[in-house]
Protein backbone atom coordinates (compact mmCIF):
# COMPACT_ATOMS: atom_id res chain seq x y z
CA UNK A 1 -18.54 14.11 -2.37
CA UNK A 2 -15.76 12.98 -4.50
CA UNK A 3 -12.90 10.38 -2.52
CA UNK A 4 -10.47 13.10 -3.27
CA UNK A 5 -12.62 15.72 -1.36
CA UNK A 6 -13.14 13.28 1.26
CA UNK A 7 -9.50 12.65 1.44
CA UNK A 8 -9.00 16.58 2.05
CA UNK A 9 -12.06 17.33 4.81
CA UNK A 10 -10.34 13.98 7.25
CA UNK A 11 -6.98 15.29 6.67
CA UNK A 12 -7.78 18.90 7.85
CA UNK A 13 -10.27 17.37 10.64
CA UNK A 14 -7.10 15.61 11.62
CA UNK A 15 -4.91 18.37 11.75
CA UNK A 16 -7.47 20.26 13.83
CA UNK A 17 -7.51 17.02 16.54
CA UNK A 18 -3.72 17.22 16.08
CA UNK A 19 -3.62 20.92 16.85
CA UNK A 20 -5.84 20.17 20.12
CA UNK A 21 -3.29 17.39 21.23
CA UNK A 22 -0.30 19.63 21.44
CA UNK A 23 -1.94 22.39 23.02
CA UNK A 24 -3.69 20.40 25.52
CA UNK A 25 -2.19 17.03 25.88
CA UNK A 26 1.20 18.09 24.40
CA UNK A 27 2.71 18.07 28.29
CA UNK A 28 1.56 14.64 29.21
CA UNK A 29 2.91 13.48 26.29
CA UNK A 30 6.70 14.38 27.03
CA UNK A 31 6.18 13.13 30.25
CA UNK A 32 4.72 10.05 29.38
CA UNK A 33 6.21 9.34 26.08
CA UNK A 34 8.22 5.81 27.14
CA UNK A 35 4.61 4.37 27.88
CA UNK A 36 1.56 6.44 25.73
CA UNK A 37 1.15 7.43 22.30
CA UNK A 38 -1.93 9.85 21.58
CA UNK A 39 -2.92 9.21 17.91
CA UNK A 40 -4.83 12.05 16.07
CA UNK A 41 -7.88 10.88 13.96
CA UNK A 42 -10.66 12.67 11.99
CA UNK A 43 -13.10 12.11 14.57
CA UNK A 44 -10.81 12.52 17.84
CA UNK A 45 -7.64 11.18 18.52
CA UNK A 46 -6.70 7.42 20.86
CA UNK A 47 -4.82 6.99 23.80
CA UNK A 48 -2.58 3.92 22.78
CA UNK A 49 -0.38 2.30 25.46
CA UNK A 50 3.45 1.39 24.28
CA UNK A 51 4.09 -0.89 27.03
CA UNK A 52 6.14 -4.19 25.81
CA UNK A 53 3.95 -6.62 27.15
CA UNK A 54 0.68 -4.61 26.08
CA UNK A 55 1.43 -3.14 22.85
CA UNK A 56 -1.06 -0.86 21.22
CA UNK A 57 -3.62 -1.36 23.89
CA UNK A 58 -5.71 1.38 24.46
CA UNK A 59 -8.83 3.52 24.00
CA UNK A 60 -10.16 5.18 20.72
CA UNK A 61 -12.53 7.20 19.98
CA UNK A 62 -11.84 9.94 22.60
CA UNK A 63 -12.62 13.37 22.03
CA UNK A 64 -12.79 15.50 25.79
CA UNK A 65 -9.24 16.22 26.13
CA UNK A 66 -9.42 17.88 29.62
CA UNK A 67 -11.35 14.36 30.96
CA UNK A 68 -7.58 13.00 29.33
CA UNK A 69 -5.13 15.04 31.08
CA UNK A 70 -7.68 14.89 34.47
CA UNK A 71 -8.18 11.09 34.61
CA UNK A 72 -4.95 10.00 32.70
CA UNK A 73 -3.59 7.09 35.30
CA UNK A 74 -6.69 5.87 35.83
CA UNK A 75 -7.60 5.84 31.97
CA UNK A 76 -4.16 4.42 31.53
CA UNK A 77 -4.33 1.14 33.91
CA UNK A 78 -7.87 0.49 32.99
CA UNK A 79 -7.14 0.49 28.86
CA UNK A 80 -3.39 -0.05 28.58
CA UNK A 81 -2.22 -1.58 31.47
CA UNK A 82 -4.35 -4.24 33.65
CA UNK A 83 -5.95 -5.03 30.07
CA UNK A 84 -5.74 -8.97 28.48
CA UNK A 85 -3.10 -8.44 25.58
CA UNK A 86 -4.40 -11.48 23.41
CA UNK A 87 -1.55 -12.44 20.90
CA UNK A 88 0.90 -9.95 20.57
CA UNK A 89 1.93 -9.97 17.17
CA UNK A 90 5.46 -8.46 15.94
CA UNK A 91 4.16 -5.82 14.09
CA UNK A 92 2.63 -4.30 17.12
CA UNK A 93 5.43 -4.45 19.09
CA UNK A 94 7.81 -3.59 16.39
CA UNK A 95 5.31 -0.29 15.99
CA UNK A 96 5.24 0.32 19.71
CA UNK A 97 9.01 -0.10 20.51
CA UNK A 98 9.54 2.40 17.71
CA UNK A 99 7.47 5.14 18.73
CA UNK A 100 8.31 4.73 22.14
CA UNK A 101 12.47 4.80 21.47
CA UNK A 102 11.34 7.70 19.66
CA UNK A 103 9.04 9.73 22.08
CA UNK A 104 12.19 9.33 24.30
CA UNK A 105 14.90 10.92 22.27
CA UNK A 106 12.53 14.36 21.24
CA UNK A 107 10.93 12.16 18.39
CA UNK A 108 13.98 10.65 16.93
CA UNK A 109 14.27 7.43 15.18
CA UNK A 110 17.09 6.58 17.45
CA UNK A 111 17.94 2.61 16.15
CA UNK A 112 16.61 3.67 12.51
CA UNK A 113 19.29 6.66 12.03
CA UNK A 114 22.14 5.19 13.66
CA UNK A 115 21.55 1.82 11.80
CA UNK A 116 21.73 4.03 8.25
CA UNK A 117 24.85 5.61 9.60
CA UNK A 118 26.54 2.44 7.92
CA UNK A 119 25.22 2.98 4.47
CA UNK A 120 25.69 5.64 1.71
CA UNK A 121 22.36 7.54 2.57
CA UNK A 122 22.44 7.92 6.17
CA UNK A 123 19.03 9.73 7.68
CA UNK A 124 17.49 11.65 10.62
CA UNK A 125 14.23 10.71 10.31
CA UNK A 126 11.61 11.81 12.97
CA UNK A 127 8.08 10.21 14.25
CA UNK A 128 5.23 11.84 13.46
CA UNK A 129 2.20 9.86 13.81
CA UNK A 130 0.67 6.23 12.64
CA UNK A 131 -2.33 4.43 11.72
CA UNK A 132 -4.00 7.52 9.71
CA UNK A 133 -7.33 6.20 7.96
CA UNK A 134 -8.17 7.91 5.04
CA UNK A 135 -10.93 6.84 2.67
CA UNK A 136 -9.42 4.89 -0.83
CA UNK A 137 -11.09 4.10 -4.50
CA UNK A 138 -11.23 0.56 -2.71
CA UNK A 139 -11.90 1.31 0.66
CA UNK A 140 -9.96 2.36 3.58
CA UNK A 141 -6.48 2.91 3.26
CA UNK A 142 -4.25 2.88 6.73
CA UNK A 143 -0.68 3.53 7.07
CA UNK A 144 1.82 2.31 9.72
CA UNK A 145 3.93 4.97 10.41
CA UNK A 146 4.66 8.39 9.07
CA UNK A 147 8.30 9.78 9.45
CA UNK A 148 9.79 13.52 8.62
CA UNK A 149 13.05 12.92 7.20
CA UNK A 150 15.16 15.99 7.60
CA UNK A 151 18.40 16.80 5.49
CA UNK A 152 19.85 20.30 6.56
CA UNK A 153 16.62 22.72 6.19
CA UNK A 154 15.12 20.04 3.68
CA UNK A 155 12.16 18.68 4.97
CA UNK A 156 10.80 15.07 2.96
CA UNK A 157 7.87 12.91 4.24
CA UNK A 158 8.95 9.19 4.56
CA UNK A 159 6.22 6.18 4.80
CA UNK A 160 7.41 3.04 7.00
CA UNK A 161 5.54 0.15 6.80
CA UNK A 162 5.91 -2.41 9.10
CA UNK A 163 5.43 -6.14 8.37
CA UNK A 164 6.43 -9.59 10.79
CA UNK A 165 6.91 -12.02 7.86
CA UNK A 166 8.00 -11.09 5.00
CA UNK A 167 4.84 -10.92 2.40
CA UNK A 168 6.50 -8.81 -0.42
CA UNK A 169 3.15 -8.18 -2.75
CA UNK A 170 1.21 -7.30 -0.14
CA UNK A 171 3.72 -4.45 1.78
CA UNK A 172 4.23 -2.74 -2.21
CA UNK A 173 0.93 -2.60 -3.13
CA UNK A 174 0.49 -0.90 0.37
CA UNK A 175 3.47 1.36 0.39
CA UNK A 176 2.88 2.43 -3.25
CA UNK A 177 -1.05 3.24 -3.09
CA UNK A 178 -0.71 5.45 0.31
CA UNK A 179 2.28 7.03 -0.69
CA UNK A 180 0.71 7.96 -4.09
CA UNK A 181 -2.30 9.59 -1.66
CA UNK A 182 0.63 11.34 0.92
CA UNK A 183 2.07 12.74 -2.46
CA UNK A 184 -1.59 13.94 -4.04
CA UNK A 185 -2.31 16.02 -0.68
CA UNK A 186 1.29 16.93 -0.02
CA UNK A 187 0.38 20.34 1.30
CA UNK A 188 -2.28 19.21 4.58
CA UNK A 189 0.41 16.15 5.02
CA UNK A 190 3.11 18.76 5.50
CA UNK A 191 0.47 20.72 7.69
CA UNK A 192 0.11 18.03 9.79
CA UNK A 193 3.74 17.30 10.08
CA UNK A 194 4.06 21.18 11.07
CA UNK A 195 0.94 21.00 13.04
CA UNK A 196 2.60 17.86 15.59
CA UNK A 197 6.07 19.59 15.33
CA UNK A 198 5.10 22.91 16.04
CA UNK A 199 7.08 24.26 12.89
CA UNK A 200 6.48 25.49 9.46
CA UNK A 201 6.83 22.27 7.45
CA UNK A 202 6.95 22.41 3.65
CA UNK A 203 8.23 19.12 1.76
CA UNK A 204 10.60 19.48 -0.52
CA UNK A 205 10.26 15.90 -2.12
CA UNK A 206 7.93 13.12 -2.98
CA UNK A 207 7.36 10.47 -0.14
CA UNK A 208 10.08 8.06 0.40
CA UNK A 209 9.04 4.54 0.78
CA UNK A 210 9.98 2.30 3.39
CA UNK A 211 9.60 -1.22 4.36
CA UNK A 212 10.45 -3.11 7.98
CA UNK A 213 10.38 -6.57 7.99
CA UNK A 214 12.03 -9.79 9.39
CA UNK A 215 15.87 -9.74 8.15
CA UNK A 216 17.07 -11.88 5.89
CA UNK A 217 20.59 -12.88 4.04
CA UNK A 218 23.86 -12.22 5.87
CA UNK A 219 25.30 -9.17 4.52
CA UNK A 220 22.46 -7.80 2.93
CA UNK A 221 18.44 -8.46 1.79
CA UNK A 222 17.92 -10.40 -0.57
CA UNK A 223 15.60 -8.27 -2.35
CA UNK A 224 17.00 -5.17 -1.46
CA UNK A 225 18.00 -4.37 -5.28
CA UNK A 226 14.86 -4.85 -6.98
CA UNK A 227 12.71 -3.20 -4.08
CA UNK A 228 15.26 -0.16 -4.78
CA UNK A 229 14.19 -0.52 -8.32
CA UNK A 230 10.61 0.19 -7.34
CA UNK A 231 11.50 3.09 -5.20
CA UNK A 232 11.77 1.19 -1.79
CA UNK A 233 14.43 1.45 0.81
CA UNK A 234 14.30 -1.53 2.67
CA UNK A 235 15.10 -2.15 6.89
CA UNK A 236 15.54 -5.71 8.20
CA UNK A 237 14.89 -6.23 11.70
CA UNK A 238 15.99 -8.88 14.11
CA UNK A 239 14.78 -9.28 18.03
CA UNK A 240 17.19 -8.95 21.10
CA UNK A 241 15.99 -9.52 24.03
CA UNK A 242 18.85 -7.39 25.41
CA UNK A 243 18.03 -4.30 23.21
CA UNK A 244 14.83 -4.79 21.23
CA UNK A 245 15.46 -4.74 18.02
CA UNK A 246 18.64 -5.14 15.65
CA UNK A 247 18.60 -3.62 12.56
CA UNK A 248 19.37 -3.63 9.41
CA UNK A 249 19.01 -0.37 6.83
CA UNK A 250 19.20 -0.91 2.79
CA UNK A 251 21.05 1.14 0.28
CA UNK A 252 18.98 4.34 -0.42
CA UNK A 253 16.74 4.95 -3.62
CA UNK A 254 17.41 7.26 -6.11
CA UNK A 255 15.19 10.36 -6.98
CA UNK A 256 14.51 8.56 -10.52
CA UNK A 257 13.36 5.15 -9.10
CA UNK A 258 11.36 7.05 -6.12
CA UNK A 259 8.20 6.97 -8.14
């Protein structure tokens, strides 16, 4: 089986688990959306904990849904709660406070939007789901977070990736080669985008490219003007210990630097 094919049989396996989530888990998860994430996957989906001093604990590998939604406390304390952390590194709980601020306002970016306000391109950009593995030319590619960016009735698939020091080569070459796959299969991507909404969901642009990382400069990022040259909006981020996160949204990218 060619990579391509492979791509397109985990994608729609996804959407399937995806499809299965809502309908079945789709309740616990608005009730339990400041604490629990439940990831699709090819294979099943993970129950991944969002608490601040346990971020992206949890369980993968699950696939009896109703064994979920019976035994969900007890699942809960015993993978994402009374579990040792280890190091908690910033990208995990940079990931974990954003899907969590998120899961409580309906699946808003809350802090992303309202820090864009400020610029020339302001968004509302929406969580969808993170961490999708899809097989590469090279391997495995994973992605942090995928976003819906809505503009009116247009509907465009963003790619955030998150970073906690700031390793520029490394966060392009990432953004650019699972973007380039998001783009090649944009019909199942905008499936499962529909499929985790529960509405019809048909891009009407290429994937936007996004980078989070540790804030820099006083005014701006330093390197916000050439990543815009390569098609990426950039986000600084800062820690408050009184609000999470400050942050800091980039000048937008232009359709003919977006790829």
């Amino acid at each position: 089986m060619s990579i391509r094919a492979e791509q397109e049989k985990r994608l729609r396996a996804t959407i399937d688990w995806a499809r299965k989530l809502r309908a079945d888990l789709g309740p616990l998860q608005r009730s339990h959306g400041d604490r629990i994430h439940f990831r699709p996957a090819s294979t099943g989906f993970s129950m991944v904990g969002l608490l601040p001093d346990r971020p992206q604990r949890g369980k993968s590998g699950l696939t009896n849904l109703q064994s979920v939604a019976a035994n969900f406390e007890k699942l809960f304390d015993a993978h994402c709660r009374n579990i040792e952390q280890g190091r908690i590194t910033g990208e995990k709980a940079l990931q974990s406070f954003l899907i969590r601020e998120a899961y409580m306002s309906e699946r808003r970016m809350v802090s992303l939007n309202a820090a864009s306000s400020t610029t020339s391109d302001p968004v509302d950009l929406w969580f969808i789901t993170d961490e999708l593995a899809l097989p590469g030319d090279d391997g495995k590619v994973v992605c942090d977070l995928l976003v819906l960016r809505r503009d009116g009735g247009r509907f465009t698939p963003v790619l955030l990736e998150l970073k906690d020091d700031r390793q520029l080569t490394r966060l392009v070459q990432q953004v650019d080669s699972y973007s380039r796959l998001m783009d090649e299969h944009a019909g199942l991507f905008g499936e499962l985008y529909g499929t985790i909404l529960g509405e019809p969901i048909t891009f009407d642009g290429c994937t936007e490219k996004w980078i989070m990382w540790p804030a820099a400069g006083e005014d701006r990022d330093p390197r916000e003007a050439e990543l815009a040259q390569r098609g990426i909006r950039v986000v600084g981020y800062t820690t408050d210990n009184s609000a999470g996160y400050r942050l800091r949204v980039g000048c937008g990218v232009s359709s003919s630097t977006a790829h």
